[in-house]
N, C-alpha and C. Protein backbone atom coordinates (compact mmCIF):
# COMPACT_ATOMS: atom_id res chain seq x y z
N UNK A 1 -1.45 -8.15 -3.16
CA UNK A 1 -0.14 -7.54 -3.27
C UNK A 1 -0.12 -6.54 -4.43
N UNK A 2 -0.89 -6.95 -5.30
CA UNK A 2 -0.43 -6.23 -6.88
C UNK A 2 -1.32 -4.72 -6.48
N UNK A 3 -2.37 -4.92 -5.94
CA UNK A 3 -3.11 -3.51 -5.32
C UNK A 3 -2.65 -3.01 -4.14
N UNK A 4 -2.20 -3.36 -3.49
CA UNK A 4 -1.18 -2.69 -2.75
C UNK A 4 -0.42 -2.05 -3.41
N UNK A 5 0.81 -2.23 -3.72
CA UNK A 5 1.43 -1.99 -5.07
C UNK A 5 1.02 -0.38 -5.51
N UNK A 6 -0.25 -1.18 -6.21
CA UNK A 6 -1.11 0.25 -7.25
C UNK A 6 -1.46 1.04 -6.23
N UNK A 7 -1.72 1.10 -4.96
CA UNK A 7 -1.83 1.90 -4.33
C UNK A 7 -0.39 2.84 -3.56
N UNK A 8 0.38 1.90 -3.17
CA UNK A 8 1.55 2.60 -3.09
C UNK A 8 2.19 3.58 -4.41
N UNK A 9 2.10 3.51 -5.24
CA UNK A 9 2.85 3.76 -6.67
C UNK A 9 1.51 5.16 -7.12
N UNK A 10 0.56 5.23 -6.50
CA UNK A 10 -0.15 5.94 -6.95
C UNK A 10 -1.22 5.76 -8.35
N UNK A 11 -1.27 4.68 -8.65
CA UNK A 11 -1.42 4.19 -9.65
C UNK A 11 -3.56 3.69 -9.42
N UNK A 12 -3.87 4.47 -9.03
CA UNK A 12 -5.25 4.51 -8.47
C UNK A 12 -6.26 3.74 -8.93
N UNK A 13 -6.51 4.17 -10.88
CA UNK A 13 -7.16 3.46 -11.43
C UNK A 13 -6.86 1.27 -11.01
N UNK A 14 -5.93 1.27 -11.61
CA UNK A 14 -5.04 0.28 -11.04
C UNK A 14 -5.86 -0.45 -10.00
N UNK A 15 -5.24 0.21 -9.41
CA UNK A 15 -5.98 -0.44 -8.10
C UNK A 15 -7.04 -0.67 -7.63
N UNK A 16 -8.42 0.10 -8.22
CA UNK A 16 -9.79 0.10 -8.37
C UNK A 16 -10.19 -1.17 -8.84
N UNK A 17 -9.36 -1.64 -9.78
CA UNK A 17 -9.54 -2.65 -11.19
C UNK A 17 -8.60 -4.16 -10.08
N UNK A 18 -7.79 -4.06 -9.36
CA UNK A 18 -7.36 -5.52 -9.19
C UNK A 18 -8.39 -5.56 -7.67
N UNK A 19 -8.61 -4.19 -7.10
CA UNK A 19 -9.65 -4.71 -6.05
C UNK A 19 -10.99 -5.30 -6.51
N UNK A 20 -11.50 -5.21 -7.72
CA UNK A 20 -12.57 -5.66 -8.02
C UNK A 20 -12.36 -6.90 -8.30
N UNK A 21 -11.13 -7.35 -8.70
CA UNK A 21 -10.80 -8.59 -9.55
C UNK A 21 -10.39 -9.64 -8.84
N UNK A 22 -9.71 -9.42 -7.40
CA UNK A 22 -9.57 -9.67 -6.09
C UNK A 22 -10.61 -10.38 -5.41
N UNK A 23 -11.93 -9.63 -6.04
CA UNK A 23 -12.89 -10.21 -5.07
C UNK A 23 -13.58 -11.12 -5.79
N UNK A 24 -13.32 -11.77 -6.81
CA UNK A 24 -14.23 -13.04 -7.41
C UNK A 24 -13.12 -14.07 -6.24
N UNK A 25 -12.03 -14.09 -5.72
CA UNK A 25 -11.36 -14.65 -4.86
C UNK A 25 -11.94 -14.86 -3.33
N UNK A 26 -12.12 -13.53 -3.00
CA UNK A 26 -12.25 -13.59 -1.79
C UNK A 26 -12.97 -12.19 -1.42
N UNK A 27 -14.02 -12.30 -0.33
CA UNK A 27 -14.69 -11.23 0.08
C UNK A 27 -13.86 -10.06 0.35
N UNK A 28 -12.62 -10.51 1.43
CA UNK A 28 -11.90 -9.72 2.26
C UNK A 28 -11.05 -8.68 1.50
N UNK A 29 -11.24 -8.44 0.03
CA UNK A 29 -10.33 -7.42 -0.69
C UNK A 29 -11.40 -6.16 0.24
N UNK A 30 -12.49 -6.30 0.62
CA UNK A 30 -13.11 -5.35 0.99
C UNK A 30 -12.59 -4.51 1.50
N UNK A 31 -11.23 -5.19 2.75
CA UNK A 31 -10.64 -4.40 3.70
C UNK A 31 -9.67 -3.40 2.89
N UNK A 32 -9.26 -3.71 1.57
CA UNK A 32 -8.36 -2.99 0.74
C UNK A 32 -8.87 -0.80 0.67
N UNK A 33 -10.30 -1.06 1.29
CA UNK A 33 -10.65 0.53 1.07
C UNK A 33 -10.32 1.13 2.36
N UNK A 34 -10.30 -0.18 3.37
CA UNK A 34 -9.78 0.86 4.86
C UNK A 34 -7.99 1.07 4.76
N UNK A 35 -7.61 0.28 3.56
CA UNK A 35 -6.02 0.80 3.79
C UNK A 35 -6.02 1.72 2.96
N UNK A 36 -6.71 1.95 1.65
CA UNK A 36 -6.79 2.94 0.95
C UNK A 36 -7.01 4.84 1.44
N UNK A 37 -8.09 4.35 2.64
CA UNK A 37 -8.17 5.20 3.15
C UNK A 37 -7.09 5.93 4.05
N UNK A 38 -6.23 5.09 4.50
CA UNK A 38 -5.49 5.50 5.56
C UNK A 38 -4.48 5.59 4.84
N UNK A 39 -4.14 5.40 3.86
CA UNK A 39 -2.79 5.50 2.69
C UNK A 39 -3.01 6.90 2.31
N UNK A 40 -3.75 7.10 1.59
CA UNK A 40 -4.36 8.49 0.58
C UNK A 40 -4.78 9.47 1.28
N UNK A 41 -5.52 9.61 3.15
CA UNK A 41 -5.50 10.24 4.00
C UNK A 41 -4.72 11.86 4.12
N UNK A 42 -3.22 11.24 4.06
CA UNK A 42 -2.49 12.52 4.15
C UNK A 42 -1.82 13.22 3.07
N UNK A 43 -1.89 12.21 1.69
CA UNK A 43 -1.31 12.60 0.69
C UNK A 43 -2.11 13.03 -0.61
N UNK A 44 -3.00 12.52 -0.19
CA UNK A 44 -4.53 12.98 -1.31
C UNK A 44 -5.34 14.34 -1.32
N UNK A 45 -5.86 14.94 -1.92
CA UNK A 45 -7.30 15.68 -1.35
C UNK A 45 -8.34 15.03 -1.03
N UNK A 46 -9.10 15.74 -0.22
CA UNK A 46 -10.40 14.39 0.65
C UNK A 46 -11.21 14.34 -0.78
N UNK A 47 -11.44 14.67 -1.76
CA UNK A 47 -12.09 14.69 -2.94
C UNK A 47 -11.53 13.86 -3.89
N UNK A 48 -9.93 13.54 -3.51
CA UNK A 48 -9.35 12.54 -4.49
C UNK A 48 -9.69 11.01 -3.44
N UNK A 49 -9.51 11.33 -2.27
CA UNK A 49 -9.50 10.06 -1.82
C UNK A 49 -10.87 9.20 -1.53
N UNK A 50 -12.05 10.29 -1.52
CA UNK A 50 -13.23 9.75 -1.70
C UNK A 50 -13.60 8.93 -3.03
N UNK A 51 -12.73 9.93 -4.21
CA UNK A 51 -12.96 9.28 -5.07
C UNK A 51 -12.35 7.65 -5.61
N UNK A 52 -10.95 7.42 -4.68
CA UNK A 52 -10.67 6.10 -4.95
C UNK A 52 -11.12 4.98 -4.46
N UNK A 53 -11.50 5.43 -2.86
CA UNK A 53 -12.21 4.62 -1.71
C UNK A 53 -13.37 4.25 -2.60
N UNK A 54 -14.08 5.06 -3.34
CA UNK A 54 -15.52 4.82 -3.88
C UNK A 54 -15.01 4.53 -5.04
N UNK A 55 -14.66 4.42 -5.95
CA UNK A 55 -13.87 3.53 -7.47
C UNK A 55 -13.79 2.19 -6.55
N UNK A 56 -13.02 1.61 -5.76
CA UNK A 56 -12.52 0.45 -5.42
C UNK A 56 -14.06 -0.11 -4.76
N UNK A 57 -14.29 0.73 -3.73
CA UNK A 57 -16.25 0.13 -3.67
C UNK A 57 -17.30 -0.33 -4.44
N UNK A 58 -17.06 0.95 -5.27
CA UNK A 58 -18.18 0.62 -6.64
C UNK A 58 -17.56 -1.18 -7.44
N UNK A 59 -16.52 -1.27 -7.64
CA UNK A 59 -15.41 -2.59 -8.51
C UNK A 59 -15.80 -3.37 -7.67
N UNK A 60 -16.25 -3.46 -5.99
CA UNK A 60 -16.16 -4.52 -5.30
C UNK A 60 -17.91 -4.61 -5.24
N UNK A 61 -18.69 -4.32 -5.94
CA UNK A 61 -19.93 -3.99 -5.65
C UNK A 61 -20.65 -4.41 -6.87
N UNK A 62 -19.80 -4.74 -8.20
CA UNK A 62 -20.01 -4.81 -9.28
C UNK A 62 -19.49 -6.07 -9.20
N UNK A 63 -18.72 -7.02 -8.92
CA UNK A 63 -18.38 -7.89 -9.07
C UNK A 63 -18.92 -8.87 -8.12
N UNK A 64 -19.50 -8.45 -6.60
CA UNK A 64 -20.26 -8.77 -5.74
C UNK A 64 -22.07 -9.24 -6.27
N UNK A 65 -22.18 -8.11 -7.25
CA UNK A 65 -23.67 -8.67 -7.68
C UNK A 65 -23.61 -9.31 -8.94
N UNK A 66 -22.58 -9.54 -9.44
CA UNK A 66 -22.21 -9.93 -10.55
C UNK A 66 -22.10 -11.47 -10.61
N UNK A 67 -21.70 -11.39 -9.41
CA UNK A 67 -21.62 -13.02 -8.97
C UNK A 67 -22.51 -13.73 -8.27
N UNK A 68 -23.38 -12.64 -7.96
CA UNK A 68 -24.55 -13.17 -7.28
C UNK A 68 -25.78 -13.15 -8.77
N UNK A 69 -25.61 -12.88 -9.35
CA UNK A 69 -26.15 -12.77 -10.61
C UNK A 69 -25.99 -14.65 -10.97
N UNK A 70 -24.46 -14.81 -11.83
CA UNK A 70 -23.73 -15.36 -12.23
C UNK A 70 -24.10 -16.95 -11.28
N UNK A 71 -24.15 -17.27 -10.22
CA UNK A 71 -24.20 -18.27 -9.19
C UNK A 71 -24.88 -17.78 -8.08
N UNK A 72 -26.17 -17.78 -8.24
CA UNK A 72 -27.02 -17.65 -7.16
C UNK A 72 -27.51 -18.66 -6.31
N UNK A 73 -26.83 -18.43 -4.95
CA UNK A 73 -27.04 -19.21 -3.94
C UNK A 73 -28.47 -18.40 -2.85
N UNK A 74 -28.50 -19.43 -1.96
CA UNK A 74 -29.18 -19.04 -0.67
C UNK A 74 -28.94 -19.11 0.39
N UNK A 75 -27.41 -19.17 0.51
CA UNK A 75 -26.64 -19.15 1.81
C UNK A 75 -26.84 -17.80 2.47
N UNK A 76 -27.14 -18.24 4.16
CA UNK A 76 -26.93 -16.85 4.99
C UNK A 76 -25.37 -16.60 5.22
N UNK A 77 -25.90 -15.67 6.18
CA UNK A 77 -24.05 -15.34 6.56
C UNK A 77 -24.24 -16.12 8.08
N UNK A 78 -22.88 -16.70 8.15
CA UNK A 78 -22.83 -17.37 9.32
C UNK A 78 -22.14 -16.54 10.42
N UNK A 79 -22.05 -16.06 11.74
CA UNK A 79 -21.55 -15.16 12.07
C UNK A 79 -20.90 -16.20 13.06
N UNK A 80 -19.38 -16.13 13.02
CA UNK A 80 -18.94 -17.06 14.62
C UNK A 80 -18.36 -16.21 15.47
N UNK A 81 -18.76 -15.33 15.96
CA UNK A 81 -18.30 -15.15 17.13
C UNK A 81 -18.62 -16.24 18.29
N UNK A 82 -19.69 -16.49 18.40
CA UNK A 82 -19.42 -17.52 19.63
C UNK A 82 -18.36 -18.82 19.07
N UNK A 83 -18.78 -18.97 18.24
CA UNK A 83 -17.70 -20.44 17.59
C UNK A 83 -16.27 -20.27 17.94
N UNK A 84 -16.02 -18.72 17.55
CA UNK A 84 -14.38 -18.71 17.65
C UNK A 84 -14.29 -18.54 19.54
N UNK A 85 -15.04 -18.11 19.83
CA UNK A 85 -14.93 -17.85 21.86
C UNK A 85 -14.83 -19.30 22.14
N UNK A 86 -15.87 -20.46 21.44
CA UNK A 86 -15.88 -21.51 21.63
C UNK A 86 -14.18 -22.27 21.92
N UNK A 87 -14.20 -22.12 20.52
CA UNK A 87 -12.78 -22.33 19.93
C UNK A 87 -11.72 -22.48 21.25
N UNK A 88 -11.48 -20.99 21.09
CA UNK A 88 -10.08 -20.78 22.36
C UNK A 88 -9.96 -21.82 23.39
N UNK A 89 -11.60 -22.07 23.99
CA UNK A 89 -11.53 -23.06 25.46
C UNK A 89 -11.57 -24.38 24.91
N UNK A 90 -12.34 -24.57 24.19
CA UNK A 90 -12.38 -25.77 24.28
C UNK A 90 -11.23 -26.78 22.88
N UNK A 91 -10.84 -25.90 22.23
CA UNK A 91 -9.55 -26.63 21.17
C UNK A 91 -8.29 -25.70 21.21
N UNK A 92 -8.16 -25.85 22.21
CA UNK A 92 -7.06 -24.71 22.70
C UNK A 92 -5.43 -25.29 21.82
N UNK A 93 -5.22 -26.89 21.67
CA UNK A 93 -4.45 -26.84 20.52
C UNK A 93 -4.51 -26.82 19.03
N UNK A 94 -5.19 -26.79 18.84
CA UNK A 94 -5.73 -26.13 17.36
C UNK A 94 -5.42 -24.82 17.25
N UNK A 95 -5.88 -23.73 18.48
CA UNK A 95 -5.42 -22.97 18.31
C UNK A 95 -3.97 -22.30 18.40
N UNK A 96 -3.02 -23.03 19.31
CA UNK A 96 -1.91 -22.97 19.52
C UNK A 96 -1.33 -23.45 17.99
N UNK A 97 -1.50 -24.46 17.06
CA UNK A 97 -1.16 -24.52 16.05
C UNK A 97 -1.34 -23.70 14.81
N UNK A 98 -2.64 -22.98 14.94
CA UNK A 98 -2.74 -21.89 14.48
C UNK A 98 -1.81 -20.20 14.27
N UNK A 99 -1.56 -20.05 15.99
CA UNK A 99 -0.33 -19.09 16.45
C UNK A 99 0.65 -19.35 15.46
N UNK A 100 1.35 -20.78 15.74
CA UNK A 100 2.97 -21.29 15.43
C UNK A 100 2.68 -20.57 13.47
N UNK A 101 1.81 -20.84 13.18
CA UNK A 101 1.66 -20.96 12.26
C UNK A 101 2.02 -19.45 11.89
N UNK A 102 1.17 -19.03 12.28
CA UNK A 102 1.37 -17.41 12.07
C UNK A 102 1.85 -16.49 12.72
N UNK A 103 2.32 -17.04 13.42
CA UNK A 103 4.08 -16.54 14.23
C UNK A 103 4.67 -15.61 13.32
N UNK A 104 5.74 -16.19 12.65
CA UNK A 104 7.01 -16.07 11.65
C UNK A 104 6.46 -14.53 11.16
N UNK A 105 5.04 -14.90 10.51
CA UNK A 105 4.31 -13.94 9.62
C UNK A 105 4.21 -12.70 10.45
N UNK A 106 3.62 -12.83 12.02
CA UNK A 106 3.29 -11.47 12.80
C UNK A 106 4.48 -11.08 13.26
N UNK A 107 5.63 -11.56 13.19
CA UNK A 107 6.70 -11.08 14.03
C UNK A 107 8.29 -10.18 13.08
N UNK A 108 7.43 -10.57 11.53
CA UNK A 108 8.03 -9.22 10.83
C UNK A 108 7.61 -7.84 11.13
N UNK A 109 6.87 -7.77 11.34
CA UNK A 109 5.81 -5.86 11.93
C UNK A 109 7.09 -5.66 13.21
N UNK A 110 6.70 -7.12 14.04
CA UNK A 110 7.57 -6.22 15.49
C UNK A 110 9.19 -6.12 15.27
N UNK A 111 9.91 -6.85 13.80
CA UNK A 111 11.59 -6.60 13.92
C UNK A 111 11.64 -5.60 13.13
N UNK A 112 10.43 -5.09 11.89
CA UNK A 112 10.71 -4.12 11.37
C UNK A 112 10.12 -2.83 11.35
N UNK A 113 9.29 -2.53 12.55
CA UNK A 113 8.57 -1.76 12.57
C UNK A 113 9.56 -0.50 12.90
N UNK A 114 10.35 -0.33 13.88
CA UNK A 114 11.16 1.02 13.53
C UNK A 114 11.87 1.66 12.08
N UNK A 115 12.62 0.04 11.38
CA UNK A 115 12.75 0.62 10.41
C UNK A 115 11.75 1.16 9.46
N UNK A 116 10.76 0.85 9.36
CA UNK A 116 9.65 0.79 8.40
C UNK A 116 9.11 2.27 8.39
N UNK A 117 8.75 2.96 7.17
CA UNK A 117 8.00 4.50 6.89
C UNK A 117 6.98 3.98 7.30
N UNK A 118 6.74 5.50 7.71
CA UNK A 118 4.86 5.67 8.67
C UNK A 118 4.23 5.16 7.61
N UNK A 119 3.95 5.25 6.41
CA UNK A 119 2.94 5.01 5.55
C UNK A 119 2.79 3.53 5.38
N UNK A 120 3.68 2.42 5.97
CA UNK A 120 3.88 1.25 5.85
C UNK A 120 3.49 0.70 7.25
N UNK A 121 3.96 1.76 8.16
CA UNK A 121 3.29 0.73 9.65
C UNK A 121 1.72 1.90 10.12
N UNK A 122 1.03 2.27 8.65
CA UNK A 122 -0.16 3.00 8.87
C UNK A 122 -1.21 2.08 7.93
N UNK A 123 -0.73 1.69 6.99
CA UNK A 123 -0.56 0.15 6.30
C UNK A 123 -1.22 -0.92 7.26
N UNK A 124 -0.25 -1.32 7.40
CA UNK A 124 -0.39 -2.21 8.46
C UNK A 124 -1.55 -2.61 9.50
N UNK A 125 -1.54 -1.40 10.30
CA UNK A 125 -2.70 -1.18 11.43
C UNK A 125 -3.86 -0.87 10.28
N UNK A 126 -4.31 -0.45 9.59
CA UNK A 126 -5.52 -0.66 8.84
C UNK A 126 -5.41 -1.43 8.22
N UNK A 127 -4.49 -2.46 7.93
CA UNK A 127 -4.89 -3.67 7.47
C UNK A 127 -5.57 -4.86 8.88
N UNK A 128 -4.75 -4.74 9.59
CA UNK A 128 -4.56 -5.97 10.53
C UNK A 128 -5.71 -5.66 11.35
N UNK A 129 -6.07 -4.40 11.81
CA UNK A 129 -7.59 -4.37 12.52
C UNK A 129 -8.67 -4.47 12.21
N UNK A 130 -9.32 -4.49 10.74
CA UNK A 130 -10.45 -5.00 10.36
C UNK A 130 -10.15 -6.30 9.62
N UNK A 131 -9.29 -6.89 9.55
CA UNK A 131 -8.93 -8.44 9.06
C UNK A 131 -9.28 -9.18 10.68
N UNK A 132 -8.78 -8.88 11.52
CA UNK A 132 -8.82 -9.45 12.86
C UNK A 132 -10.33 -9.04 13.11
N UNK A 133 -11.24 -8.07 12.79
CA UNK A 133 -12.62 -7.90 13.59
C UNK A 133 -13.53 -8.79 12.28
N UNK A 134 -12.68 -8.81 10.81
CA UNK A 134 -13.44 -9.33 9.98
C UNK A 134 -13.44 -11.02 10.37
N UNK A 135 -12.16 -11.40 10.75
CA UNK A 135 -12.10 -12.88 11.06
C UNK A 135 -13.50 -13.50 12.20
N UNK A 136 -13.10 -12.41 12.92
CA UNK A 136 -14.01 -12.77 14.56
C UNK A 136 -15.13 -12.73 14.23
N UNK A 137 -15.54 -12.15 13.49
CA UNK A 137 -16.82 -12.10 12.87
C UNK A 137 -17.56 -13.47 12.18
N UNK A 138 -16.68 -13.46 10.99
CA UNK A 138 -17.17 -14.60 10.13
C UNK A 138 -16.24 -15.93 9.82
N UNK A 139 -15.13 -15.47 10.33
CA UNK A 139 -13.83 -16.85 9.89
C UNK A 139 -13.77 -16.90 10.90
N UNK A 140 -12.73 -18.05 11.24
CA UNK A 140 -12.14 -18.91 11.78
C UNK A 140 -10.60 -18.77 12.05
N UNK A 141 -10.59 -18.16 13.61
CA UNK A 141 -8.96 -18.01 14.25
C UNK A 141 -8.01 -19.14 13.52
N UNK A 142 -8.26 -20.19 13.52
CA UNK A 142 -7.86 -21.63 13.38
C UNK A 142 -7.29 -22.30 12.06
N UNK A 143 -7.58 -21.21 11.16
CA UNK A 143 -7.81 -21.15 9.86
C UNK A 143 -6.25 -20.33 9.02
N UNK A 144 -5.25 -20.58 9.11
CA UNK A 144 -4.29 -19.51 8.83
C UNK A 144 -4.78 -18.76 7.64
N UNK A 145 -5.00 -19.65 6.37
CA UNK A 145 -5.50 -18.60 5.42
C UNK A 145 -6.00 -17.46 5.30
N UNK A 146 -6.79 -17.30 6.22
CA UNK A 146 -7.87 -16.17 6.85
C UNK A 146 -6.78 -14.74 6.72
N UNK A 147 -5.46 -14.79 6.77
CA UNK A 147 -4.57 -13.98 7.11
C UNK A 147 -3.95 -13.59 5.72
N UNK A 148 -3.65 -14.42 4.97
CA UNK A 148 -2.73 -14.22 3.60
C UNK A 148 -2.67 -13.23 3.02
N UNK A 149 -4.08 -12.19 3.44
CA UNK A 149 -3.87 -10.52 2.52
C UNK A 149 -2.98 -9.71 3.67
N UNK A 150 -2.35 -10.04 4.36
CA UNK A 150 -1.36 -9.35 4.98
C UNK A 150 -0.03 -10.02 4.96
N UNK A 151 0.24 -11.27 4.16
CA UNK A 151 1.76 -11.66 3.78
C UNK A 151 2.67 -10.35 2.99
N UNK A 152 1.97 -9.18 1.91
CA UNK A 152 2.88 -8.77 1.30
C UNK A 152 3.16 -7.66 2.52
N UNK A 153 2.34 -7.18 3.46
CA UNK A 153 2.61 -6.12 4.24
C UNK A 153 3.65 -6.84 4.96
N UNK A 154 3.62 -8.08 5.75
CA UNK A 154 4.72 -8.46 6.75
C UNK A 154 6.03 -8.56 5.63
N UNK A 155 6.18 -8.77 4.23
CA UNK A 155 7.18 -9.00 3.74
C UNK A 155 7.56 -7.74 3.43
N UNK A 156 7.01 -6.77 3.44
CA UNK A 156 7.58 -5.36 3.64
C UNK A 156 8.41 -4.86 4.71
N UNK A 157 7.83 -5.72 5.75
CA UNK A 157 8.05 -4.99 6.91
C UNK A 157 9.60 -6.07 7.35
N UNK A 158 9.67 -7.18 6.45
CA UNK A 158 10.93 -7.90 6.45
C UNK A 158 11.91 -6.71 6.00
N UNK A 159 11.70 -6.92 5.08
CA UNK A 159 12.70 -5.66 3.90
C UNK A 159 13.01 -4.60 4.32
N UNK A 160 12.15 -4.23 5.19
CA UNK A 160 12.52 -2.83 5.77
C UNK A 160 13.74 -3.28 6.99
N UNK A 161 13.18 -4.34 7.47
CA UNK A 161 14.23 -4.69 8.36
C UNK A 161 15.88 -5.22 8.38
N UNK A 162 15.79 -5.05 6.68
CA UNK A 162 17.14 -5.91 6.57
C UNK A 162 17.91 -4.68 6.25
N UNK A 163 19.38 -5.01 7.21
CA UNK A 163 20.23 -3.63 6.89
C UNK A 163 21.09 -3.47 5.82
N UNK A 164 21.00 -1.73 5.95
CA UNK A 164 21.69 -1.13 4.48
C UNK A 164 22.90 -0.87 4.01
N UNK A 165 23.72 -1.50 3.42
CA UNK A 165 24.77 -1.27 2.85
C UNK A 165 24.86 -1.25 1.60
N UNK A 166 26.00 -0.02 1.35
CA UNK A 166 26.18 0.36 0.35
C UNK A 166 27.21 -0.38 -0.82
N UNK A 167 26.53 -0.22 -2.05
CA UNK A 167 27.70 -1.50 -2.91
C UNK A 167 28.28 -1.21 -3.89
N UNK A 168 29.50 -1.44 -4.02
CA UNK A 168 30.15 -0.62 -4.74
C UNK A 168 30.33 -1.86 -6.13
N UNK A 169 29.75 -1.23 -7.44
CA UNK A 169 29.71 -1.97 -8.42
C UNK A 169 31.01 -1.59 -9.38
N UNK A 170 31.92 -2.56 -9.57
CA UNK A 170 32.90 -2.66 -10.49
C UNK A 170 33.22 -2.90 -11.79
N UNK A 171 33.72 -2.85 -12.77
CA UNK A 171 33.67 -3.21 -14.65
C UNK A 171 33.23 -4.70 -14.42
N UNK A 172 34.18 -5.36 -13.42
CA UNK A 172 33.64 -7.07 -13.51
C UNK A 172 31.83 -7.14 -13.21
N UNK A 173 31.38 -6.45 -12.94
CA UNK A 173 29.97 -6.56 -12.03
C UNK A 173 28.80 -5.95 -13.05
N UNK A 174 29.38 -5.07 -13.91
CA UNK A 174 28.44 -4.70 -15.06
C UNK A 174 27.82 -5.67 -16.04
């Protein structure tokens, strides 16, 4: 959220620095350079935006060998695609509990997506399509967590949805 944020706000360095810091957490800040990209796209020069995409790479690349430095394992990468194909047929309520689960969460995009600025439902789709090819890949449908770097985007996309009225503040209200 907080690099999101630094990326919305323009705040670049920022954001270089919590994507790196992001990832002693979790691999998946990775996906933070395909929203970067598609954020900074139309409002950047391709020379500024190479340069943040690659700041936030380099931070996730430094902290990646840093930790492989730091706690060196010999784990491969496990790839489930068949696991998760598995999945669907044969624990089909697991996965249905999975959905319910993340219902609530996917169904802010569809009440607030008209209200919502392009730069928020451009957001979005580069978040949610390499989180979904990153899951299928190596996580687990089944798994809600797998999803949580897209709670601050759907809570955007709440906010956008809630309507606007204007308020008129009085001496009592100061």
């Amino acid at each position: 959220a907080g690099a999101l944020l630094c990326l919305w706000d323009r705040r670049y360095l920022a954001f270089c620095l919590i994507a790196g810091i992001g990832t002693l957490n979790h691999e998946n800040t990775l996906i933070l350079l395909f929203v970067a990209l598609a954020v900074c796209y139309q409002r950047e020069t391709p020379r500024k935006v190479v340069a943040i995409v690659g700041g936030a790479l380099v931070a996730w690349l430094v902290v990646k060998v840093g930790i492989s430095i730091a706690v060196p394992t010999h784990a491969t990468v496990q790839y489930r695609v068949i696991t998760n194909l598995w999945k669907l047929t044969h624990q089909p309520r697991a996965m249905l509990f999975a959905v319910a689960e993340l219902l609530p969460m996917f169904l802010c995009p569809v009440f607030g997506w008209k209200a919502a600025s392009r730069q928020l439902r451009t957001c979005a789709l580069s978040l949610l399509v390499p989180l979904l090819g990153v899951t299928y890949l190596f996580g687990q449908f089944d798994e809600s967590r797998q999803f949580d770097a897209f709670i601050p985007v759907a809570i955007a996309f709440a906010l956008s949805a809630l309507p606007l009225t204007e308020s008129t503040v009085g001496p009592e209200d100061e």
